[in-house]
N, C-alpha and C. Protein backbone atom coordinates (compact mmCIF):
# COMPACT_ATOMS: atom_id res chain seq x y z
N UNK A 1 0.83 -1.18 0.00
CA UNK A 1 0.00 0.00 0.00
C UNK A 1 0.88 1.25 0.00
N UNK A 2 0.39 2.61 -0.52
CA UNK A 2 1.36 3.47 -0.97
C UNK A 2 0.90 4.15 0.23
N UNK A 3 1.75 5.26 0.56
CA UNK A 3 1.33 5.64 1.90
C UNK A 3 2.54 6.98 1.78
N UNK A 4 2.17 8.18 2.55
CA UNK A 4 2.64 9.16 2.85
C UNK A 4 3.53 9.36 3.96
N UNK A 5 4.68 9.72 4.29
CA UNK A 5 5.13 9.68 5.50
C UNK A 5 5.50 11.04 5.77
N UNK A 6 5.29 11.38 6.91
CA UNK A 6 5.50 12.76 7.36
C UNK A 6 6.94 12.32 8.13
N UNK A 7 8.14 13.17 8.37
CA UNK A 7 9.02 13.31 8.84
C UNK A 7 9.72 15.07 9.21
N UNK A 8 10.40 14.97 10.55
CA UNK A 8 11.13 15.85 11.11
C UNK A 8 12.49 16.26 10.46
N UNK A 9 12.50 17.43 10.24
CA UNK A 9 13.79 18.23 9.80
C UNK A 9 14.28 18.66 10.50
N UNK A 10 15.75 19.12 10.69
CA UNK A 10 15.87 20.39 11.40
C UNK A 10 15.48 21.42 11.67
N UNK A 11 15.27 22.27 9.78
CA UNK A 11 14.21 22.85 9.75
C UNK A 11 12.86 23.13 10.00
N UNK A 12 12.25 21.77 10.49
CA UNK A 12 10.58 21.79 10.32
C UNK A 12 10.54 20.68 10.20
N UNK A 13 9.34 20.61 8.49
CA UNK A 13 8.78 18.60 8.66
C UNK A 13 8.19 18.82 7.03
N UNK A 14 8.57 17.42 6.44
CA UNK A 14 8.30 17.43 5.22
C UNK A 14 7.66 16.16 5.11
N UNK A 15 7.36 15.69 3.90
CA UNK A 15 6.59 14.47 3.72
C UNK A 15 7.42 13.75 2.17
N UNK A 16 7.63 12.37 2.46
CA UNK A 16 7.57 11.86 1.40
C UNK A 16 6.26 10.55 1.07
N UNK A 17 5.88 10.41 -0.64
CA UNK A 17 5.26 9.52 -0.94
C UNK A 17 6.13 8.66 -1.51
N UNK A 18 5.36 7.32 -0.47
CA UNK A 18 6.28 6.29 -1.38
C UNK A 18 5.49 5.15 -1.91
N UNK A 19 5.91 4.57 -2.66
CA UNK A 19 5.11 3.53 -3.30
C UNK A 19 4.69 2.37 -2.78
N UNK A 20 3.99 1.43 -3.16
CA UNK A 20 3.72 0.21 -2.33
C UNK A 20 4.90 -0.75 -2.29
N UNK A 21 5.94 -0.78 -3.03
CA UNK A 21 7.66 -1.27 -2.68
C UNK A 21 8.08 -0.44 -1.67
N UNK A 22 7.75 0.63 -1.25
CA UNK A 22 8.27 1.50 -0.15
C UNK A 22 9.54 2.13 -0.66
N UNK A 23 9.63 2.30 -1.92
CA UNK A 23 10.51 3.14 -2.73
C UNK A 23 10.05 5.21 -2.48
N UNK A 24 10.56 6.05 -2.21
CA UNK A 24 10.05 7.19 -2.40
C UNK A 24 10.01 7.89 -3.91
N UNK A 25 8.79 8.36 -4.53
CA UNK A 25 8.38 8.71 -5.36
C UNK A 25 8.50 10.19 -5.41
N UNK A 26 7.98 10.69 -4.44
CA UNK A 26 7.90 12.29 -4.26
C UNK A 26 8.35 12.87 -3.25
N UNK A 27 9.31 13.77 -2.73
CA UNK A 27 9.26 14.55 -1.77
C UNK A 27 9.05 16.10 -1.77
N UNK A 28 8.93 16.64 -0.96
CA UNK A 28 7.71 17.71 -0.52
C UNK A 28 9.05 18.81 0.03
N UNK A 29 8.95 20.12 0.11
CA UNK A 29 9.57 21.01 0.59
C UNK A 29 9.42 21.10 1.87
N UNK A 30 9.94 21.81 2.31
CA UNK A 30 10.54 21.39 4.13
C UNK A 30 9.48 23.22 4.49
N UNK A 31 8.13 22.19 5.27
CA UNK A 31 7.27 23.15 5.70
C UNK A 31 7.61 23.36 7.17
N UNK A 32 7.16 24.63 7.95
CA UNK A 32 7.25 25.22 9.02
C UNK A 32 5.99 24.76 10.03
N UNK A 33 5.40 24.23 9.57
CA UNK A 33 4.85 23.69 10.44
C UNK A 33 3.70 22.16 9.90
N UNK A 34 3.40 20.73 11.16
CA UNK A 34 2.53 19.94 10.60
C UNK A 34 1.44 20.33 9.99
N UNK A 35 0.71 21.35 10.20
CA UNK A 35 -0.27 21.50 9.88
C UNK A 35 -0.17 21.94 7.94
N UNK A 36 1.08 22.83 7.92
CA UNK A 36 0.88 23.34 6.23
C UNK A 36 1.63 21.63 5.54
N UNK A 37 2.22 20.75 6.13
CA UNK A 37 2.60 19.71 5.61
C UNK A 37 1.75 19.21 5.03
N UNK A 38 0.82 19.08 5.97
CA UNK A 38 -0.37 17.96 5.76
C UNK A 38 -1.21 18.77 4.84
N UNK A 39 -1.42 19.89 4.53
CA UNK A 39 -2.23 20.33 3.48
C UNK A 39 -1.23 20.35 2.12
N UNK A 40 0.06 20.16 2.00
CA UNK A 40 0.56 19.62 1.07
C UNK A 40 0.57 18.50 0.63
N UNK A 41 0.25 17.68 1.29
CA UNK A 41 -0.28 16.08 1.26
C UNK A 41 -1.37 16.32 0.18
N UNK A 42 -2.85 17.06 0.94
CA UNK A 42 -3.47 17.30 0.38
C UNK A 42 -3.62 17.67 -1.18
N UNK A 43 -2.85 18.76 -1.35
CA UNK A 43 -2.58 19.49 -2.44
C UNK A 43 -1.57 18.04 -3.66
N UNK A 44 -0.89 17.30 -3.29
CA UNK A 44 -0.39 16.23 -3.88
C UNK A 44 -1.46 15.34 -4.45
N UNK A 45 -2.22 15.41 -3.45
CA UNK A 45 -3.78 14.25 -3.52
C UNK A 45 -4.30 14.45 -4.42
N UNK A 46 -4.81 16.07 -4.72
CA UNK A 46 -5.23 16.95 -5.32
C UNK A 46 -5.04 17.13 -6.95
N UNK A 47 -4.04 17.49 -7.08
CA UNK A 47 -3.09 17.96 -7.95
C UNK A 47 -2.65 16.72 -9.08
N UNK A 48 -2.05 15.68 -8.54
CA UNK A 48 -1.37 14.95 -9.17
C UNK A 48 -1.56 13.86 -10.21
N UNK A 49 -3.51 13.54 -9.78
CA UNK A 49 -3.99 12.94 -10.53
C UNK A 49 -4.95 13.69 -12.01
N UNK A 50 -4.66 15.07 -11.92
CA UNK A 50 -4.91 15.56 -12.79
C UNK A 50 -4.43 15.99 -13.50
N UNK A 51 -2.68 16.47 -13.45
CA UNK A 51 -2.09 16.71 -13.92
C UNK A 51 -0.97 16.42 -15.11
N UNK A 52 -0.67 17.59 -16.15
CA UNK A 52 -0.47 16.88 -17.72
C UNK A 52 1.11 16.84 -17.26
N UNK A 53 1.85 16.30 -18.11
CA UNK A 53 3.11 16.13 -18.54
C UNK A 53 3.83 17.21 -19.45
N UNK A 54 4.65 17.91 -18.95
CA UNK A 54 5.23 19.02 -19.81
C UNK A 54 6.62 18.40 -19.80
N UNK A 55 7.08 17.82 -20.61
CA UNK A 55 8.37 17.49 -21.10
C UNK A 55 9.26 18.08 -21.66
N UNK A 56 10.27 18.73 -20.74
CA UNK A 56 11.46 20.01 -20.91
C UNK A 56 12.63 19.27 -21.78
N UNK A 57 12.81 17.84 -21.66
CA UNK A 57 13.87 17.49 -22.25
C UNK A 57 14.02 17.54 -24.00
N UNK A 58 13.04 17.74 -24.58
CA UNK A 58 12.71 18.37 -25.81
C UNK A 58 12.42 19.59 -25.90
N UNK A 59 13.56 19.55 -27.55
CA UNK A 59 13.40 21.03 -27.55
C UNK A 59 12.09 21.44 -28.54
N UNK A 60 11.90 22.79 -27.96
CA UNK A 60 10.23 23.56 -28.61
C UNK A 60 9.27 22.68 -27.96
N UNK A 61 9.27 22.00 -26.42
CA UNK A 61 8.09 21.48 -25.86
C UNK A 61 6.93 22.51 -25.64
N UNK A 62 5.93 21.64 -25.35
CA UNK A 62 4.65 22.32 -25.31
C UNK A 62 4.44 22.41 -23.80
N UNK A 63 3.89 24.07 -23.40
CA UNK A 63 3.90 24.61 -21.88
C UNK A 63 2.50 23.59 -22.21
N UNK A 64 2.91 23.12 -20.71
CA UNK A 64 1.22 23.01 -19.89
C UNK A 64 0.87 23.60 -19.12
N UNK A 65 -0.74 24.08 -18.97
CA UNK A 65 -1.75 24.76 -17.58
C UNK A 65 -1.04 24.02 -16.41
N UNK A 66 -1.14 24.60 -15.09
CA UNK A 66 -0.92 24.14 -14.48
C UNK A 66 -2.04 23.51 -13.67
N UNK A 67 -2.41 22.08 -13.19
CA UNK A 67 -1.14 21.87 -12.35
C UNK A 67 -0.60 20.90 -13.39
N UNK A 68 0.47 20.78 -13.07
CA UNK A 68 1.60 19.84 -14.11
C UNK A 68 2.78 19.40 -13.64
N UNK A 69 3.23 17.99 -14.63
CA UNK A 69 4.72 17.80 -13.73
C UNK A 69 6.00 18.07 -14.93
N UNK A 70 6.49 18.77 -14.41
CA UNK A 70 7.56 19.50 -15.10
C UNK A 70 9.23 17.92 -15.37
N UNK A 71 8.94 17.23 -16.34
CA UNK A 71 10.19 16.57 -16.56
C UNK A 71 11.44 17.63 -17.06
N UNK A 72 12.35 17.23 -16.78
CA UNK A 72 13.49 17.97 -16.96
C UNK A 72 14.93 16.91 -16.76
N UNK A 73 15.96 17.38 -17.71
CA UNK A 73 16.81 16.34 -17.12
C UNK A 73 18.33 17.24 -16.33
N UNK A 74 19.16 17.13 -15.27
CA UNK A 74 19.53 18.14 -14.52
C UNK A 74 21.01 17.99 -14.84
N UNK A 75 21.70 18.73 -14.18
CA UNK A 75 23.73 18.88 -15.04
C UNK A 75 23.84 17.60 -15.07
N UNK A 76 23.57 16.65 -14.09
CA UNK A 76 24.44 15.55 -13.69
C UNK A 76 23.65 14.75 -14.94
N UNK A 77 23.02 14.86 -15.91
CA UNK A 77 21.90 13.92 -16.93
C UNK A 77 21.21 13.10 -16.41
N UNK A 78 20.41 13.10 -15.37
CA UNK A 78 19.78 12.63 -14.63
C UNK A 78 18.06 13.14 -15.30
N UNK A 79 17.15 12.27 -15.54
CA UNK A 79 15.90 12.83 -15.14
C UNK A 79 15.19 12.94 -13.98
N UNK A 80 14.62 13.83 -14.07
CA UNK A 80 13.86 14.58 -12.77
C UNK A 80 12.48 14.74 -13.00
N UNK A 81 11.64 15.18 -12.16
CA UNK A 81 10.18 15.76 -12.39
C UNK A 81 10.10 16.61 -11.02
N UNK A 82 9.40 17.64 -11.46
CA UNK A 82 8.66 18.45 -9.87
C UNK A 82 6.74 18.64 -9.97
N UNK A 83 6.59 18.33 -9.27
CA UNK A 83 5.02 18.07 -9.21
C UNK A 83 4.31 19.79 -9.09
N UNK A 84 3.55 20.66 -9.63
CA UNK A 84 3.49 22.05 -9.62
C UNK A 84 1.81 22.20 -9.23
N UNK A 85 1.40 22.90 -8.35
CA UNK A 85 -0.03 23.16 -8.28
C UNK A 85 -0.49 24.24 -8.94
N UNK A 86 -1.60 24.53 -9.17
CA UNK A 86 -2.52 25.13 -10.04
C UNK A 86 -2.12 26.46 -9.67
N UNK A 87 -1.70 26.88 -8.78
CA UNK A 87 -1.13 28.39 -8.45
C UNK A 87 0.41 28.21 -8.84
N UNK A 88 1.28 27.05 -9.61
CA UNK A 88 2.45 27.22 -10.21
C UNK A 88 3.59 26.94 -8.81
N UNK A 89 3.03 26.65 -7.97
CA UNK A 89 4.44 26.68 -6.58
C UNK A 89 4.37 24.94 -7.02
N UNK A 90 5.61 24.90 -6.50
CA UNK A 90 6.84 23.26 -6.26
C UNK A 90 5.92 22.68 -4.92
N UNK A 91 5.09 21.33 -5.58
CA UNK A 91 4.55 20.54 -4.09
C UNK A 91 5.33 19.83 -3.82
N UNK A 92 5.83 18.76 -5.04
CA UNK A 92 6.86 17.99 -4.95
C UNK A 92 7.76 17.68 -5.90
N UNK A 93 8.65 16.98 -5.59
CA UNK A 93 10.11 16.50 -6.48
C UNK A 93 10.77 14.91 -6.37
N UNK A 94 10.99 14.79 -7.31
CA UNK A 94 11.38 13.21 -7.68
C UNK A 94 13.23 13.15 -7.28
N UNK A 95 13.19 12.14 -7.33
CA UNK A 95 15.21 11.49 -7.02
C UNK A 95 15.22 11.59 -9.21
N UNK A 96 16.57 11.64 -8.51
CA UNK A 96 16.69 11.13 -10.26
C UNK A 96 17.04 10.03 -10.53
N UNK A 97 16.58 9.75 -11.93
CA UNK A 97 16.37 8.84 -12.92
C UNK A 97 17.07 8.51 -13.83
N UNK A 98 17.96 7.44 -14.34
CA UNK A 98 19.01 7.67 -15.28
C UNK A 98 18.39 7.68 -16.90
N UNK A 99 17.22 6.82 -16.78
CA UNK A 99 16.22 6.72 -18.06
C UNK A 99 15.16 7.91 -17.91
N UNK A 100 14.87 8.26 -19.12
CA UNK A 100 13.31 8.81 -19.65
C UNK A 100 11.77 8.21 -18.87
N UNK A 101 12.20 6.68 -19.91
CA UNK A 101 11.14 5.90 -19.00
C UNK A 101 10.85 5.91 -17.49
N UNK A 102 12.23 5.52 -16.84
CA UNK A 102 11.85 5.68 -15.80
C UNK A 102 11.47 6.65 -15.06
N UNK A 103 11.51 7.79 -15.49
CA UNK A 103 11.06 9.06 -14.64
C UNK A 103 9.35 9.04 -15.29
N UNK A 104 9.46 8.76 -16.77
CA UNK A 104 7.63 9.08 -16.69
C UNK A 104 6.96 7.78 -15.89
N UNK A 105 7.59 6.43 -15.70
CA UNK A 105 7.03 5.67 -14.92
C UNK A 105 6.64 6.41 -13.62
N UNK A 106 8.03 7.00 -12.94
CA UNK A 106 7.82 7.87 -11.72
C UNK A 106 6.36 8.53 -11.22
N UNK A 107 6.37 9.36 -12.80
CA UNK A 107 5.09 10.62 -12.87
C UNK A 107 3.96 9.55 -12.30
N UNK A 108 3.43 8.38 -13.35
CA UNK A 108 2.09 7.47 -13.38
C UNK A 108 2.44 7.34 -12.18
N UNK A 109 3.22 6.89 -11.29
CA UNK A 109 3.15 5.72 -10.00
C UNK A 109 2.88 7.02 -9.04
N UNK A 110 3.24 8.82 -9.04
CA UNK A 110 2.78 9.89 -8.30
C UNK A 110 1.09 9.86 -8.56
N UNK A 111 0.79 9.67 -9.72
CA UNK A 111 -0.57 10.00 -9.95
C UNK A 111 -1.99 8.94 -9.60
N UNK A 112 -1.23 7.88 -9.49
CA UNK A 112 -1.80 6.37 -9.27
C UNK A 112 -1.82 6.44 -7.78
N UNK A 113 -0.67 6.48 -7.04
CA UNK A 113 -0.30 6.30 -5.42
C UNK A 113 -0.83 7.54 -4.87
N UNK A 114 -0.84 8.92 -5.21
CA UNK A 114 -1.25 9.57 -4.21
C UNK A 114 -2.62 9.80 -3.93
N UNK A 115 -3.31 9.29 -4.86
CA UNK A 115 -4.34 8.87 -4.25
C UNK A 115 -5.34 8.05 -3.52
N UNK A 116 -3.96 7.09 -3.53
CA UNK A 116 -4.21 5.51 -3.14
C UNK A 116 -4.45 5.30 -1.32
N UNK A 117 -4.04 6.62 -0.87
CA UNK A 117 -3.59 6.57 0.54
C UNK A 117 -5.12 6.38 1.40
């Protein structure tokens, strides 16, 4: 079962989703308090199963509305994704990926699992 975990920072407290392997899929920016965490949860819940695919690693890609998950691949050639809500802020962010595939696998298993909870 895919499941959300809230955890303590130094800073504060962030959340990761992880999959039903207990792999982490998404992590969340380091909020100031449980309470805005957990409405980022929300907003993941929200967000993720509606959201299109804007694929940066081609060139002349097509912008998407938001909310959307922004693929991108980073210096190290790694693929990435960041999960974006309908007001355009960063809910969440992926590990990287050495394949394509595997990062849009990533995206489906964010959009499948976070609502699975």
């Amino acid at each position: 079962m895919s499941r959300f975990v809230i955890r303590e920072v130094p800073s504060g407290v962030k959340f990761d989703l992880k999959a039903t392997n207990g792999q982490v899929i998404l992590t969340s920016e380091v909020y100031a308090s449980l309470a805005s965490c957990k409405q980022g949860i929300a907003s993941v819940a929200k967000n993720a199963p509606l959201a299109a695919v804007e694929d940066q690693t081609v060139e002349g890609y097509a912008v998407q509305k938001h909310p959307k998950f922004e693929m991108y691949q980073d210096k190290g050639g790694e693929f990435r994704f960041r999960l974006k809500a309908r007001n355009g802020r960063i809910i969440g962010v992926s590990e990287g990926y050495e394949r394509k595939a595997g990062c849009l696998n990533g995206i489906e298993s964010v959009k499948t699992n976070a609502v699975a909870e």
